[in-house]
Protein backbone atom coordinates (compact mmCIF):
# COMPACT_ATOMS: atom_id res chain seq x y z
CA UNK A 1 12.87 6.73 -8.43
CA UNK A 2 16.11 5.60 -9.49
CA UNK A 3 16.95 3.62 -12.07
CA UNK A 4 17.45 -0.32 -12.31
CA UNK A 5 19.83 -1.33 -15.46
CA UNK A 6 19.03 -4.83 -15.23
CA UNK A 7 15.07 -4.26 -15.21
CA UNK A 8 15.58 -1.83 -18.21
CA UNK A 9 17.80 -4.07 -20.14
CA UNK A 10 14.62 -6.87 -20.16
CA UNK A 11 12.27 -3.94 -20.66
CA UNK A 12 14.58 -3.62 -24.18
CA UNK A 13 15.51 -6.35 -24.91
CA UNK A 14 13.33 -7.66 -27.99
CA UNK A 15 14.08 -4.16 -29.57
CA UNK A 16 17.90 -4.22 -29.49
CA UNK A 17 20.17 -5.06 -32.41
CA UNK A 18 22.46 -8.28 -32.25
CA UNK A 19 25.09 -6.90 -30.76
CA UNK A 20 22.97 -5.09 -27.71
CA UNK A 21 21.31 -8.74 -27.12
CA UNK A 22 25.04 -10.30 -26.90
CA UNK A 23 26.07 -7.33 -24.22
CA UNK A 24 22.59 -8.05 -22.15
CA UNK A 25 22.92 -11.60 -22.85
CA UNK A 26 26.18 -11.43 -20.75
CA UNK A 27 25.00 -9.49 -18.14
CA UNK A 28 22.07 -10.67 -17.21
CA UNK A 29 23.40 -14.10 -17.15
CA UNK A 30 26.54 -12.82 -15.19
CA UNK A 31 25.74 -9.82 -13.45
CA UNK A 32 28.57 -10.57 -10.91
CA UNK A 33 31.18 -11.00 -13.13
CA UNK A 34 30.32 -8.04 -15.37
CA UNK A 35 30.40 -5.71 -12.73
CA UNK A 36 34.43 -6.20 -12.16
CA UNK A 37 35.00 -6.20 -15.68
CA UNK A 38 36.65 -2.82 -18.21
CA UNK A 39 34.93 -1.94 -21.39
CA UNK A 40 37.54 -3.93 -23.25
CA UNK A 41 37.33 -7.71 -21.03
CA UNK A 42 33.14 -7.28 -21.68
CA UNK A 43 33.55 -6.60 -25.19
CA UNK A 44 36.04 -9.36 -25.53
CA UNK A 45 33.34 -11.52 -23.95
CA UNK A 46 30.46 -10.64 -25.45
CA UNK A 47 32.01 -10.91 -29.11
CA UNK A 48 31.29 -7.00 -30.01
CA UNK A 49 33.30 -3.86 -30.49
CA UNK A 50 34.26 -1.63 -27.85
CA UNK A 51 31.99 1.50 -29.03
CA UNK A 52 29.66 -1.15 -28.70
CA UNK A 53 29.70 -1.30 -25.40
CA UNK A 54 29.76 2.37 -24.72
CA UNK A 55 26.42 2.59 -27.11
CA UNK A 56 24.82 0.06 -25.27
CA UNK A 57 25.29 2.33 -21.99
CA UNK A 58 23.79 5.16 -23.46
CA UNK A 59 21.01 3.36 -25.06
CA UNK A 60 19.83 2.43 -21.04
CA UNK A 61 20.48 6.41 -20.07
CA UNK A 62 23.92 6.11 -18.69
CA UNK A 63 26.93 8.11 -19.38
CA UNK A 64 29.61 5.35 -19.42
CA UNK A 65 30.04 1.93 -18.39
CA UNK A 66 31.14 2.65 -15.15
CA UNK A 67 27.82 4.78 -14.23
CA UNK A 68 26.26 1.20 -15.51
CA UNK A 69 28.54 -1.11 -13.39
CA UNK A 70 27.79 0.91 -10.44
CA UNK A 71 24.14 0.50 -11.17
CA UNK A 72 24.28 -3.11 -11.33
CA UNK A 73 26.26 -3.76 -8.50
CA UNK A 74 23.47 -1.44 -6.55
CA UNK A 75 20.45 -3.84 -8.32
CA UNK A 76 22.54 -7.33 -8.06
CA UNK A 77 19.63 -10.13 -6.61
CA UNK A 78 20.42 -11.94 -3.28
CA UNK A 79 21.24 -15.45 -3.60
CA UNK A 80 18.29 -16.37 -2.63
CA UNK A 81 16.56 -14.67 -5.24
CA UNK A 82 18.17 -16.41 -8.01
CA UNK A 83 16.16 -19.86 -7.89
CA UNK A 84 12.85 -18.18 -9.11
CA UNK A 85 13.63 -18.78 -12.89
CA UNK A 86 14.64 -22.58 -11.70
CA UNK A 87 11.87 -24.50 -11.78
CA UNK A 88 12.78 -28.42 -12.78
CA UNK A 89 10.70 -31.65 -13.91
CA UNK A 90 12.11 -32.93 -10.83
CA UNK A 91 10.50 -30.55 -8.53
CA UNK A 92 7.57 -31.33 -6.36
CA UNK A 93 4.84 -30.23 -6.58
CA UNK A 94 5.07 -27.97 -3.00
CA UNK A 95 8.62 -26.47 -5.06
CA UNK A 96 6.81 -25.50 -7.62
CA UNK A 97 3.70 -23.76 -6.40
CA UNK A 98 6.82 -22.09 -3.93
CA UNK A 99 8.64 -20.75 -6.54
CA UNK A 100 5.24 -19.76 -8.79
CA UNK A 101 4.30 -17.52 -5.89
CA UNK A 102 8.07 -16.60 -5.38
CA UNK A 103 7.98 -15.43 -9.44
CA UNK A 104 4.82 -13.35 -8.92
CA UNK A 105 6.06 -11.32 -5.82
CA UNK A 106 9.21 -10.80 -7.71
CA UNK A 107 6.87 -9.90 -10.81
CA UNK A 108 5.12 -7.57 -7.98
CA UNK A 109 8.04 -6.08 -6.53
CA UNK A 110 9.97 -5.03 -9.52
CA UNK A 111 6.77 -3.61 -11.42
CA UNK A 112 6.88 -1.45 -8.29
CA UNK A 113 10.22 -0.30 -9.13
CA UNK A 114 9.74 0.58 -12.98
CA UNK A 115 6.62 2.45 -12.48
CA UNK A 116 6.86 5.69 -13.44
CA UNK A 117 5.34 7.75 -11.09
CA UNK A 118 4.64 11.08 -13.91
CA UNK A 119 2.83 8.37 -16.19
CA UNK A 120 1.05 7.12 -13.45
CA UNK A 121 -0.48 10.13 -12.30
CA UNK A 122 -1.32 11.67 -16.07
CA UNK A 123 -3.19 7.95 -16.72
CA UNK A 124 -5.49 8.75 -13.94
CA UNK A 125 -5.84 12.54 -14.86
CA UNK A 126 -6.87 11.03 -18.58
CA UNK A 127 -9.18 8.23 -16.71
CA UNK A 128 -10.56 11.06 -15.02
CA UNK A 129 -11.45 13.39 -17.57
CA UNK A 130 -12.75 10.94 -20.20
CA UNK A 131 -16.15 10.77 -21.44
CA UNK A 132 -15.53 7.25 -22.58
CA UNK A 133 -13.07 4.64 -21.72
CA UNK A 134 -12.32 1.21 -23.39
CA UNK A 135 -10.20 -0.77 -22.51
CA UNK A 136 -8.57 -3.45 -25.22
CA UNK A 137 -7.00 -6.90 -25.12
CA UNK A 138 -6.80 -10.04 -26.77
CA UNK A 139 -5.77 -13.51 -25.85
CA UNK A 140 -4.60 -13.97 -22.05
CA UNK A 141 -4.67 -9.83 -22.03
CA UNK A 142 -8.56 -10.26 -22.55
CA UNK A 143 -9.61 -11.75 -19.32
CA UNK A 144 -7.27 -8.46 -17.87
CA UNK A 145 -9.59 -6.21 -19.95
CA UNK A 146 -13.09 -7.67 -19.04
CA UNK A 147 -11.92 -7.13 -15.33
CA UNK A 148 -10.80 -3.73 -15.50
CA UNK A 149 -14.16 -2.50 -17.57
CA UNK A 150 -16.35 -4.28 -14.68
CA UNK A 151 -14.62 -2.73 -11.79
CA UNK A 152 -14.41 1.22 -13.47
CA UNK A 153 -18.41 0.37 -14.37
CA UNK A 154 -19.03 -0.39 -11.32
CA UNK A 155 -18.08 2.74 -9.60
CA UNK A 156 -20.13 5.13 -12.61
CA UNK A 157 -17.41 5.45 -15.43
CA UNK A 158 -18.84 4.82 -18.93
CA UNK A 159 -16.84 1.71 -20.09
CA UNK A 160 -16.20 -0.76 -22.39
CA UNK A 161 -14.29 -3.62 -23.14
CA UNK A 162 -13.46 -5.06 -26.38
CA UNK A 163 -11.48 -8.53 -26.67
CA UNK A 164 -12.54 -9.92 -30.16
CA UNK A 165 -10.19 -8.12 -32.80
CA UNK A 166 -12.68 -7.40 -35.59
CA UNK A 167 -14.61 -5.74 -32.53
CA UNK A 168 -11.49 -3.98 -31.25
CA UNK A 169 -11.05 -2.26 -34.57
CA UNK A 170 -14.72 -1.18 -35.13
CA UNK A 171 -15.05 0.00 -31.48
CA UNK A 172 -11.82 2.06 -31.95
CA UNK A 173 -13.32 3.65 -34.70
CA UNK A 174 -15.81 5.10 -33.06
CA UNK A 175 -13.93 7.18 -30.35
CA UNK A 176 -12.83 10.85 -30.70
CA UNK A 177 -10.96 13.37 -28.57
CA UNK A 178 -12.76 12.84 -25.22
CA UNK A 179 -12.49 9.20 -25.05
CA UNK A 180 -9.37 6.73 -23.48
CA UNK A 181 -8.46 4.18 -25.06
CA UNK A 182 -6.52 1.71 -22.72
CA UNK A 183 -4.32 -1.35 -24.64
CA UNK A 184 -3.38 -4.29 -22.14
CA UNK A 185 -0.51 -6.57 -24.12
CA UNK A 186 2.19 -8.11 -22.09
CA UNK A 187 5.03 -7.75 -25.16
CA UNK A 188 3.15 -4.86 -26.67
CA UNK A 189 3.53 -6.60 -29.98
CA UNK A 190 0.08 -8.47 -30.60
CA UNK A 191 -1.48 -7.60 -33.86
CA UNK A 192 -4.98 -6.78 -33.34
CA UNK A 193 -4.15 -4.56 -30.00
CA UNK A 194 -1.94 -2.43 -31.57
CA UNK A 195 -3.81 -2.17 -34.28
CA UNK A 196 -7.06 -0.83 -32.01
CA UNK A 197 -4.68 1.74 -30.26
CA UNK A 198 -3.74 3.05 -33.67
CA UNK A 199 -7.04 3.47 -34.35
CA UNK A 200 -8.45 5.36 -32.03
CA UNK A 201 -5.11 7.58 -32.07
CA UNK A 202 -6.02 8.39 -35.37
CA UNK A 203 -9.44 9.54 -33.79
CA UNK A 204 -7.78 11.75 -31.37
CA UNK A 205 -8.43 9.46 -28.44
CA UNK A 206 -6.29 9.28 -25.45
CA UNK A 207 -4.44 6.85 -25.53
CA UNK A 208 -2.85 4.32 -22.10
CA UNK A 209 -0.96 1.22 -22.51
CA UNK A 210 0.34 -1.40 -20.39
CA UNK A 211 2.69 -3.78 -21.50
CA UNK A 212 6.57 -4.79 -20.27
CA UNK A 213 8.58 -3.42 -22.87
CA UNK A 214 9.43 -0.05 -23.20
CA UNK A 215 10.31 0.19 -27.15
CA UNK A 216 7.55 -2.14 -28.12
CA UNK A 217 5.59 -1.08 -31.06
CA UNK A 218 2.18 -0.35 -28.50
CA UNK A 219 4.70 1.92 -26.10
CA UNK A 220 5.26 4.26 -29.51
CA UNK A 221 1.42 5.19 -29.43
CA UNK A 222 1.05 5.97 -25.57
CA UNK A 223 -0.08 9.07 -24.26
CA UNK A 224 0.32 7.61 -20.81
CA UNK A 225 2.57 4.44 -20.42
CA UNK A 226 2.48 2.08 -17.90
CA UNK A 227 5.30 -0.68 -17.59
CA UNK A 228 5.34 -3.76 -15.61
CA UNK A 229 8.03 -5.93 -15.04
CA UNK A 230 8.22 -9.63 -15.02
CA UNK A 231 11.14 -12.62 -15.59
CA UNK A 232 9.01 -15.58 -16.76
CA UNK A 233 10.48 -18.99 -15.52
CA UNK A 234 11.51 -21.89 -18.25
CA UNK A 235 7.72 -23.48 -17.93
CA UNK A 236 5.85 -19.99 -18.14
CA UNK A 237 6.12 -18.58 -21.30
CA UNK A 238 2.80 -17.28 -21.77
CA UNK A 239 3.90 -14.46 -18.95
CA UNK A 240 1.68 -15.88 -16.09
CA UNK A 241 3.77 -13.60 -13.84
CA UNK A 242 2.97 -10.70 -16.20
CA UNK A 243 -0.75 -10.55 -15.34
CA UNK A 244 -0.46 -10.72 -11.75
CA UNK A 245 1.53 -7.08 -11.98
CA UNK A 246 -0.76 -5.81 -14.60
CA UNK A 247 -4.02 -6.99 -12.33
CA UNK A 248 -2.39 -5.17 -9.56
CA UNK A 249 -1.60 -1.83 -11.76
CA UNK A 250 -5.03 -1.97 -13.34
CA UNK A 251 -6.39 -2.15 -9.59
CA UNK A 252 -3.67 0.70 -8.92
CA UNK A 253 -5.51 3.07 -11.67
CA UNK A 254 -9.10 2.03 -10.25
CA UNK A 255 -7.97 2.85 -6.52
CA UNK A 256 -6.46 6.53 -7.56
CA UNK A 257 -10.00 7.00 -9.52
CA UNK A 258 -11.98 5.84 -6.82
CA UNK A 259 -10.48 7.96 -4.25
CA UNK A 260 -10.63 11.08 -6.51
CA UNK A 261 -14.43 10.40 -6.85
CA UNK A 262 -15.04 9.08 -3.39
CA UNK A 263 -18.95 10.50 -2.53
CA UNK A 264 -19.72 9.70 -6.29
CA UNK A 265 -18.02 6.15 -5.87
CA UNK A 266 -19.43 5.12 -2.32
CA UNK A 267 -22.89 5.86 -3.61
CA UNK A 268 -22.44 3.63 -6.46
CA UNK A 269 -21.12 0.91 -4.79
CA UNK A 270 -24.04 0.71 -2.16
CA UNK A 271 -26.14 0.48 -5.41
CA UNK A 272 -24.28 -2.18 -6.99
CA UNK A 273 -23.81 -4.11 -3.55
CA UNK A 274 -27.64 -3.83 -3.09
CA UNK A 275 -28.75 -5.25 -6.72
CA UNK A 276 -25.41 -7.92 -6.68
CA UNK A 277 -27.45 -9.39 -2.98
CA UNK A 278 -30.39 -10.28 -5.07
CA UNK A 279 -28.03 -13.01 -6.45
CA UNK A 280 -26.60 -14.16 -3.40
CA UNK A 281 -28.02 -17.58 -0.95
């Protein structure tokens, strides 16, 4: 799958140094501009050294800047796709809810794009194998959590959730080298779900996480790491966007189980559909 500069610069971006944010700050903002410039015009804009610039390139996995300019130019949005960050207090509400769903199938489509298909494939080999699997998140990542431990319990795996911290901790403590331990956090910087993965690395535990930046303190302690990708408009801070793509790779990981353990997971099913009609008019 090849590679798309601009989604790897946001994937960065909180871990880069002042003068990496100034570069990216740039670019992202000008793609089109930055694309026609020389190493010398881009540092002169961006208020940095030259070398800077050439560190910068290597820090995304590209030989020079003109390996990254070609990138961009390859990755440059349509026109059209530029209004999704836009949304105004004088939008209706019709322009709104368009350019919400607009946000989430861009959300969708470039998750697509930065999934790694090798760290796809060893998550479900680890989901697979386990003996145990819990899956941790706090906040708006706990609601993501809850949902993936009810659909892999569903088809027969022995899960768990935890979402309270003091619970995530004491849970994690309590898993050894043939559990997974999954950690949902959208900047992979919340306290108490890092803390959990730590934990039950420190118990030899398997360890997956999802979260949308690639040097974020959870992506240090993955065995397996799964990124998603999202640009949160001016009114969505608390990554709305975020959990649609991380709802849709969760589902991913249950789908590749499920199909792995089909006869096991069709029987299960029928059992679940059969007791879940006992609650249905």
């Amino acid at each position: 799958m090849e590679k798309n500069s601009l989604l790897i610069m946001r994937s960065l971006y909180p871990s880069m140094h002042e003068s990496e944010r100034k570069i990216a700050d740039f670019i992202m903002k000008q793609p089109e501009l930055a694309v026609n410039m020389t190493v010398a015009q881009l540092s002169g804009k961006a208020g940095v050294a030259d070398s800077s610039i050439i560190r910068f390139c290597r820090k995304l996995g590209f030989n020079g800047f003109t390996e990254l300019k070609i990138n961009i130019a390859k990755n440059l949005k349509k026109p059209e796709e530029l209004i999704l960050e836009n949304i105004s207090r004088e939008d209706s509400y019709p322009a709104i809810a368009s350019k919400v769903f607009a946000l989430s199938i861009q959300a969708l489509e470039d998750s697509l794009k930065v999934l790694d298909p090798n760290e796809l494939s060893k998550a479900v080999e680890l989901l697979l194998n386990a003996r145990r699997i819990e899956f941790y998140g706090v906040g708006t990542s706990a609601t993501l959590a809850m949902d993936a431990y009810y659909r892999f319990m569903r088809i027969g795996l022995n899960t768990y959730a935890a979402t309270d911290p003091h619970i995530c901790r004491i849970s994690a403590s309590k898993l050894d080298s043939g559990c997974v331990a999954v950690g949902i956090s959208h900047t992979g910087r919340t306290r108490d779900t890092v803390r959990a993965i730590e934990i039950a690395k420190e118990r030899e535990a398997k360890t997956i996480c999802i979260t949308s930046y690639l040097e974020s303190p959870i992506a240090k302690l993955a065995d397996s790491l799964l990124l998603t990708s999202t640009s949160e408009a001016r009114f969505m801070k608390e990554a709305v966007s975020a959990r649609i793509a991380q709802i849709a790779l969760l589902d991913s990981l249950y789908t590749c189980v499920a199909v792995r353990r089909y006869d096991s997971v069709v029987e299960n099913i029928e059992q679940m559909t059969e007791i879940l009609n006992e609650t249905r008019l």
